[in-house]
Protein backbone atom coordinates (compact mmCIF):
# COMPACT_ATOMS: atom_id res chain seq x y z
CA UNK A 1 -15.09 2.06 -33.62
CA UNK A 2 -11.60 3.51 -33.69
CA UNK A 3 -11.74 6.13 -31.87
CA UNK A 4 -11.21 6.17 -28.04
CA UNK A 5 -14.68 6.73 -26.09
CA UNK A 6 -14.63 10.39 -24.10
CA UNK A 7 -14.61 9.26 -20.44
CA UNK A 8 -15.12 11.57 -17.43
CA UNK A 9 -16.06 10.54 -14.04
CA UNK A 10 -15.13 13.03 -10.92
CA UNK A 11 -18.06 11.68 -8.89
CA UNK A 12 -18.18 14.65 -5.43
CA UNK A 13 -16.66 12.45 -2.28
CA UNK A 14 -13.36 12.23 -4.93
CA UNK A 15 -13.04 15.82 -4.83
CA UNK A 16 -13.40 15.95 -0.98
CA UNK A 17 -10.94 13.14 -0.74
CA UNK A 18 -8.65 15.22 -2.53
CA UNK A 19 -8.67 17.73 0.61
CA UNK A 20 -8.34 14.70 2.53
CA UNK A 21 -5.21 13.63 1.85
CA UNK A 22 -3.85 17.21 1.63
CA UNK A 23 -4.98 17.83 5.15
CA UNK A 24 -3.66 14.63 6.69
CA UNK A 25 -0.03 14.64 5.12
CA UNK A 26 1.47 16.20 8.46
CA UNK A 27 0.36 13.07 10.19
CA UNK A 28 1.87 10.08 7.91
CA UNK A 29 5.84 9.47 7.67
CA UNK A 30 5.29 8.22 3.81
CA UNK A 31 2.70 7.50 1.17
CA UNK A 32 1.94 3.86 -0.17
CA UNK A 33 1.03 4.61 -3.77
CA UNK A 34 -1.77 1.65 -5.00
CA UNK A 35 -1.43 1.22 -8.67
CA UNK A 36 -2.90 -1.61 -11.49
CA UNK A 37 -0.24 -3.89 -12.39
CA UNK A 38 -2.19 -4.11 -15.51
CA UNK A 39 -2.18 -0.64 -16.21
CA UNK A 40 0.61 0.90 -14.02
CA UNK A 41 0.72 3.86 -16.17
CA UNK A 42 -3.15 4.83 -16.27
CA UNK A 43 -3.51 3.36 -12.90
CA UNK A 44 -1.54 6.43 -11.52
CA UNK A 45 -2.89 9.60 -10.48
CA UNK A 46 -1.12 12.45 -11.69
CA UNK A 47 -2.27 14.86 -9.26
CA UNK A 48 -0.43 12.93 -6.28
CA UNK A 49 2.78 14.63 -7.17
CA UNK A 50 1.38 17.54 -6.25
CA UNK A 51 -0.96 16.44 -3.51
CA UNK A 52 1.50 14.30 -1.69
CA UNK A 53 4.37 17.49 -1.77
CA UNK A 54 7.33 15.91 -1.47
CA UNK A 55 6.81 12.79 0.99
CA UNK A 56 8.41 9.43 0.68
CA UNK A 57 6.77 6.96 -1.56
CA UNK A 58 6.36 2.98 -2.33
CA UNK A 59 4.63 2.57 -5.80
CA UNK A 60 3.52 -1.39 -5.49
CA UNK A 61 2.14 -2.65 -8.77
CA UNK A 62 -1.05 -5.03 -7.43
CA UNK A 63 -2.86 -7.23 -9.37
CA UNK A 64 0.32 -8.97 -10.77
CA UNK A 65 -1.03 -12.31 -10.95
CA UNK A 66 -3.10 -10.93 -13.30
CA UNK A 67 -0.26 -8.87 -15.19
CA UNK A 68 1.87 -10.50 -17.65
CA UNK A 69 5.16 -10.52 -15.46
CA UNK A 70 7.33 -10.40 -17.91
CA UNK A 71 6.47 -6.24 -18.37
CA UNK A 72 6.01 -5.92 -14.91
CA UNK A 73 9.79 -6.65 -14.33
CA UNK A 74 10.23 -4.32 -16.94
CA UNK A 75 7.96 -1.51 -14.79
CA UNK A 76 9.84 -2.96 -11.41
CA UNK A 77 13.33 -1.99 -13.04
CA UNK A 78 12.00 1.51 -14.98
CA UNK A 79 11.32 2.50 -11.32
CA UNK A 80 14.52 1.34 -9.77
CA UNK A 81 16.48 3.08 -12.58
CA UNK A 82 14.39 6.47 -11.68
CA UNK A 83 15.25 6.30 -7.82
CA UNK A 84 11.46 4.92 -6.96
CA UNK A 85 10.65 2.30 -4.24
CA UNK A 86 8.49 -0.75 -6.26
CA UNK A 87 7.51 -3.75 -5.44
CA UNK A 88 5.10 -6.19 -7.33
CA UNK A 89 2.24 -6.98 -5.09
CA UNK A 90 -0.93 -9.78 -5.51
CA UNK A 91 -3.45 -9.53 -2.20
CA UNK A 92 -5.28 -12.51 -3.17
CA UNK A 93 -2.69 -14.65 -3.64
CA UNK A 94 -0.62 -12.70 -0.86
CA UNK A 95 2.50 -12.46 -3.56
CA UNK A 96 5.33 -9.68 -2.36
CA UNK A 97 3.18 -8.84 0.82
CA UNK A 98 5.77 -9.66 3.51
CA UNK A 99 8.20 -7.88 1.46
CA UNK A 100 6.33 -4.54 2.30
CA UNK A 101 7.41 -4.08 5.48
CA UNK A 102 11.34 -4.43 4.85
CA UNK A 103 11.10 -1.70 1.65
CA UNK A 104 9.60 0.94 3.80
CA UNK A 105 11.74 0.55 6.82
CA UNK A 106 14.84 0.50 3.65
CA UNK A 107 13.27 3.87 2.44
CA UNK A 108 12.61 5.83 5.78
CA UNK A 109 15.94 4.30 7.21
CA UNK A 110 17.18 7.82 7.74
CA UNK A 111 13.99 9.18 9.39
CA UNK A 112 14.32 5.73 11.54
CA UNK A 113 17.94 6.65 12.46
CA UNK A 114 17.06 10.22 13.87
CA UNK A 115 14.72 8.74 15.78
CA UNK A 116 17.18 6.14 17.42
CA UNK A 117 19.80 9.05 17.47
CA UNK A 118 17.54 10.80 19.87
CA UNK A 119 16.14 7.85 21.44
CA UNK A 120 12.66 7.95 20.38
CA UNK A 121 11.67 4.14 20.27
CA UNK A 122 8.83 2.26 19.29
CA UNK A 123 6.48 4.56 17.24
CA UNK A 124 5.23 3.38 14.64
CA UNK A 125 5.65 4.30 11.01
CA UNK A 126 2.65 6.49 10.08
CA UNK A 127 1.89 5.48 6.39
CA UNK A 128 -0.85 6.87 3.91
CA UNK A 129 -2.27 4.34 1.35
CA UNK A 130 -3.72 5.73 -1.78
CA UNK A 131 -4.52 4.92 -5.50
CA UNK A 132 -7.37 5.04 -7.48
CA UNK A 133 -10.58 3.00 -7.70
CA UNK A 134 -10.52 -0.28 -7.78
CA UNK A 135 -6.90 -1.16 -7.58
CA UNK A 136 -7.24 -3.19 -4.10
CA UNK A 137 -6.30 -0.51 -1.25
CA UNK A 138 -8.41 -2.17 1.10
CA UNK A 139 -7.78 -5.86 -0.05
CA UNK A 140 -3.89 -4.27 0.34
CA UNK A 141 -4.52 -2.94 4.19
CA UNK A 142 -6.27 -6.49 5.38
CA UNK A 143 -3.76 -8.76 4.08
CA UNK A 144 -1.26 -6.57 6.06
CA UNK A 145 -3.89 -6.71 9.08
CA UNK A 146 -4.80 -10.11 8.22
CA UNK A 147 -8.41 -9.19 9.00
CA UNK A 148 -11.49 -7.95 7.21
CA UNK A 149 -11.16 -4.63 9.13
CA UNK A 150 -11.76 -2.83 5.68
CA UNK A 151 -14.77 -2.63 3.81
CA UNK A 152 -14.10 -4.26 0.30
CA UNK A 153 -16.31 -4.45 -2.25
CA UNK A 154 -15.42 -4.40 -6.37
CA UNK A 155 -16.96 -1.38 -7.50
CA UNK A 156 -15.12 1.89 -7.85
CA UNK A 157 -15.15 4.37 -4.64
CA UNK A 158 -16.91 2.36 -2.46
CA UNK A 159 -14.66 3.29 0.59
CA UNK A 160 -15.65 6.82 1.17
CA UNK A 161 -14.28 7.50 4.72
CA UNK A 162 -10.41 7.75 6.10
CA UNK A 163 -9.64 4.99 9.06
CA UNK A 164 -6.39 4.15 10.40
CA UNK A 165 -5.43 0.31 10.50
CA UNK A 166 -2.75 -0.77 13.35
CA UNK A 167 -0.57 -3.18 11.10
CA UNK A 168 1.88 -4.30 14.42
CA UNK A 169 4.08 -2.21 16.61
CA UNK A 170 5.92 -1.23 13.76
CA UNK A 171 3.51 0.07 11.19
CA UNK A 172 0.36 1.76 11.15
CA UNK A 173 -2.05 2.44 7.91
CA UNK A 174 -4.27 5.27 7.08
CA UNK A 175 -6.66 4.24 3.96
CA UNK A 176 -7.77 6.90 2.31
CA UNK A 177 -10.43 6.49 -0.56
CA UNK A 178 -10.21 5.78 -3.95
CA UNK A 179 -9.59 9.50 -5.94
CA UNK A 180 -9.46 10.05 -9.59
CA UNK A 181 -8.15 13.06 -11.26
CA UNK A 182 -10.81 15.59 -12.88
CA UNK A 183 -10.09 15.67 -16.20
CA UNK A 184 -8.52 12.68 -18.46
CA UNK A 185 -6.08 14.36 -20.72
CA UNK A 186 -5.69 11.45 -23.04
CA UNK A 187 -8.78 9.76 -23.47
CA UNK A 188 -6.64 6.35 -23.61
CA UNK A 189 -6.04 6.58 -19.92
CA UNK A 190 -9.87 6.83 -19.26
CA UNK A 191 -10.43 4.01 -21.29
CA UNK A 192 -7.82 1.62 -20.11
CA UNK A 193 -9.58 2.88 -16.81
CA UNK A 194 -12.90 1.95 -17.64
CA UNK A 195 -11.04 -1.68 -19.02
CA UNK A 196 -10.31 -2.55 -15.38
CA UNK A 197 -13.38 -1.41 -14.08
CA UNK A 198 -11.94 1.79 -12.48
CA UNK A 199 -14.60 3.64 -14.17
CA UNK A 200 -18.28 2.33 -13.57
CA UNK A 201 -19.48 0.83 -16.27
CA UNK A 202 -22.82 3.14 -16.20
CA UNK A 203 -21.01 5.97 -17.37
CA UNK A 204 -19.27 4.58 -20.77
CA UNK A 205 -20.85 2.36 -23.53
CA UNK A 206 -20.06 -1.15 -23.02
CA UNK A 207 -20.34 -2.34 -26.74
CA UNK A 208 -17.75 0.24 -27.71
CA UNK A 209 -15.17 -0.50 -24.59
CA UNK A 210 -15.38 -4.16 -25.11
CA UNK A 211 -14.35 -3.65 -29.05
CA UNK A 212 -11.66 -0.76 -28.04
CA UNK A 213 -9.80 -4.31 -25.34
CA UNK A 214 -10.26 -6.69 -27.96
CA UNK A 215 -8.69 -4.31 -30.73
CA UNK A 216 -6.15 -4.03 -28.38
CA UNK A 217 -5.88 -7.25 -27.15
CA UNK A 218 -5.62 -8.65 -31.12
CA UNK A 219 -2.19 -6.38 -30.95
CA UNK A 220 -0.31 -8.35 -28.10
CA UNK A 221 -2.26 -11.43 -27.06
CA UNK A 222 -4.42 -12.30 -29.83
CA UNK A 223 -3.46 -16.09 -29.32
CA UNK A 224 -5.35 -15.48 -25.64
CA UNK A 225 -8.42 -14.31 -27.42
CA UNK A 226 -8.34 -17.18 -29.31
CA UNK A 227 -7.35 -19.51 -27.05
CA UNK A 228 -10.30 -18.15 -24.86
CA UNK A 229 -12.96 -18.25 -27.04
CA UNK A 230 -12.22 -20.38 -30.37
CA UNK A 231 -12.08 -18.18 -32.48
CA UNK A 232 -9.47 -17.12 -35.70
CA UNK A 233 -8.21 -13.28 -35.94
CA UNK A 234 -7.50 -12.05 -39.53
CA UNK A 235 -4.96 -9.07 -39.59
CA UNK A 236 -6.81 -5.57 -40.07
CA UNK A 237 -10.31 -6.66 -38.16
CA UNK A 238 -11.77 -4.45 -36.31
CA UNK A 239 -12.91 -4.96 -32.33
CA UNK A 240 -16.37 -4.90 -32.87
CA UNK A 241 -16.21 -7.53 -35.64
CA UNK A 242 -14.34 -9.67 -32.81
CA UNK A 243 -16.91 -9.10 -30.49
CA UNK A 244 -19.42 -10.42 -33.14
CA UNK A 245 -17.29 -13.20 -33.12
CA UNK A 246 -17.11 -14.18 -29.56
CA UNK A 247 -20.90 -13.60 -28.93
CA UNK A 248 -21.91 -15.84 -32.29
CA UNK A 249 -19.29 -18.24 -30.62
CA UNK A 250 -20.68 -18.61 -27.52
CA UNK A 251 -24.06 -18.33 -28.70
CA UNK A 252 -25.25 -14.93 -28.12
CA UNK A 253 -28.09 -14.67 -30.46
CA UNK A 254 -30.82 -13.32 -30.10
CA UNK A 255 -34.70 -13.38 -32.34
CA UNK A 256 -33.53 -13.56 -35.94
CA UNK A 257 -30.20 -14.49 -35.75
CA UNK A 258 -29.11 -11.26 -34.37
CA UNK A 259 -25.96 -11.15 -32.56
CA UNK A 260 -26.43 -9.82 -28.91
CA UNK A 261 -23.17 -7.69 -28.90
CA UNK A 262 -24.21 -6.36 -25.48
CA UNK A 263 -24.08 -9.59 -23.57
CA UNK A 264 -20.74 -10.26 -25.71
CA UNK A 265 -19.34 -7.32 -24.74
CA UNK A 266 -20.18 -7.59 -20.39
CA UNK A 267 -18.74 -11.13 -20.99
CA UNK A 268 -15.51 -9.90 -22.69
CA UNK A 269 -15.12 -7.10 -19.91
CA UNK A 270 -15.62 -9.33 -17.26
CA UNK A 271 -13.71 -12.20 -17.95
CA UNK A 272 -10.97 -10.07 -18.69
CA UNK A 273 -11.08 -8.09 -15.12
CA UNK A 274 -11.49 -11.42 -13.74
CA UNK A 275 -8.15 -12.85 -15.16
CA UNK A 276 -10.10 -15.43 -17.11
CA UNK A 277 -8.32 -14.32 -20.84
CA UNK A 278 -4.95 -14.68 -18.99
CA UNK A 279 -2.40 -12.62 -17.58
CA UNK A 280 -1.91 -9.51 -19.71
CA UNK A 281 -0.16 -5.42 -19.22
CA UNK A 282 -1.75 -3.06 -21.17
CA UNK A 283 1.14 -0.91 -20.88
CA UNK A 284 4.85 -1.01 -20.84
CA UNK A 285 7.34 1.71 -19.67
């Protein structure tokens, strides 16, 4: 149970996106990078570099409520340090939304002065949003809209086609879907992935994911696991003898006295993508 599962999911409409974005670059003034505050390392596709050649770019970390802010200041200032527009961004909650606007006008203030310089007012900023699966693009683009102009649903890739979103005067949106990258190099990236739900869960095996979190978990906020589910932690334990733990705990059982480490484990993985064992980063910078 130590080992990190081998998780690979290029599903065909990401590859196609892919082309997408490449093709519609000429059209956008700057790219709105999506990421995980959770996982803002994993949650970042390394291909954009390329894909995005060159353009200005606002990394905003979503899903902080549910990070532990404490790191996420930490990612807020490793960006700052490395010349990167960040901002920390919740679109349930609406946390660091109206904040958006002023950081992109601060980073295209020089394409925004040409403009005035030759008198060419009132167009809107052109911006493409992007990130991977599941990190709240479209939750992102109707909190800015204040509408339900984009489809949202919580499983991975579900919005498959490009459509611009008038913001104001000022700002328009093109949403691009969710794209992952073909090949994980470290399999620790696909499984933090699969964690947060990135990944469907029909691809990887859910018994073996759910240990891998609350191995991890154990590390750095073992007093939420036990908090959540009342239950000690000895030093050494593996996750799957957790997960044993939290399912006899909760009652799990099934004929014979049989732990049902299946149920455990879609009870572990969901209360954790639901913020339910607290706020916690899985990586720092």
């Amino acid at each position: 149970m130590n080992e990190a599962p081998s998780i690979q999911w290029f599903p065909g409409h990401m590859a196609k996106t892919r082309r997408m974005i490449t093709a519609n670059l000429k059209y956008v003034d700057a790219v709105v990078e999506i990421t995980d505050a959770r996982i803002p390392l994993s949650s970042r596709n390394p291909d954009l570099n390329k894909l995005i050649q060159g353009k200005p770019r606002i990394v905003l970390l979503n899903k902080c409520d549910e990070a532990d802010p404490r790191v996420t200041d930490k990612w807020l200032a490793y960006y700052k340090k490395n010349g990167i527009a960040a901002l920390a961004t919740d679109c349930r909650s609406g946390k660091g939304i109206k904040q958006f606007a002023p950081l992109i006008k601060e980073v295209l203030s020089e394409l925004l002065e040409k403009r005035r310089a030759k008198g060419v007012m009132g167009r809107p900023l052109h911006l493409m949003v992007v990130g991977i699966p599941n990190v709240g693009k479209s939750s992102f683009i109707n909190r800015m809209a204040n509408s339900k102009r984009t489809k949202v649903e919580d499983r991975p890739g579900v919005t498959r086609e490009k459509q611009w979103v008038k913001i104001d005067k000022e700002i328009e949106l093109l949403d691009m879907p969710g794209v992952l990258w073909p090949k994980f190099e470290d399999m620790a990236v696909g499984e933090k992935l699969a964690f947060t739900g990135a990944v469907k869960d029909d691809v990887v095996d859910i018994e073996l994911l759910a240990s891998r979190l609350l191995a991890q978990l154990a590390v750095n906020y073992g007093e939420n696991i036990i908090s959540r589910y009342g239950i000690e932690l000895t030093d050494g334990e593996e996750g799957y003898e957790i997960l044993e733990k939290v399912g006899r705990k909760r009652g799990m059982l099934i004929s014979g006295g049989e732990i049902n480490t299946e149920r455990a484990a879609i009870t572990v993985l969901d209360e954790y993508r639901s913020g339910k064992l607290g706020k916690i980063t899985l990586e720092e910078p």
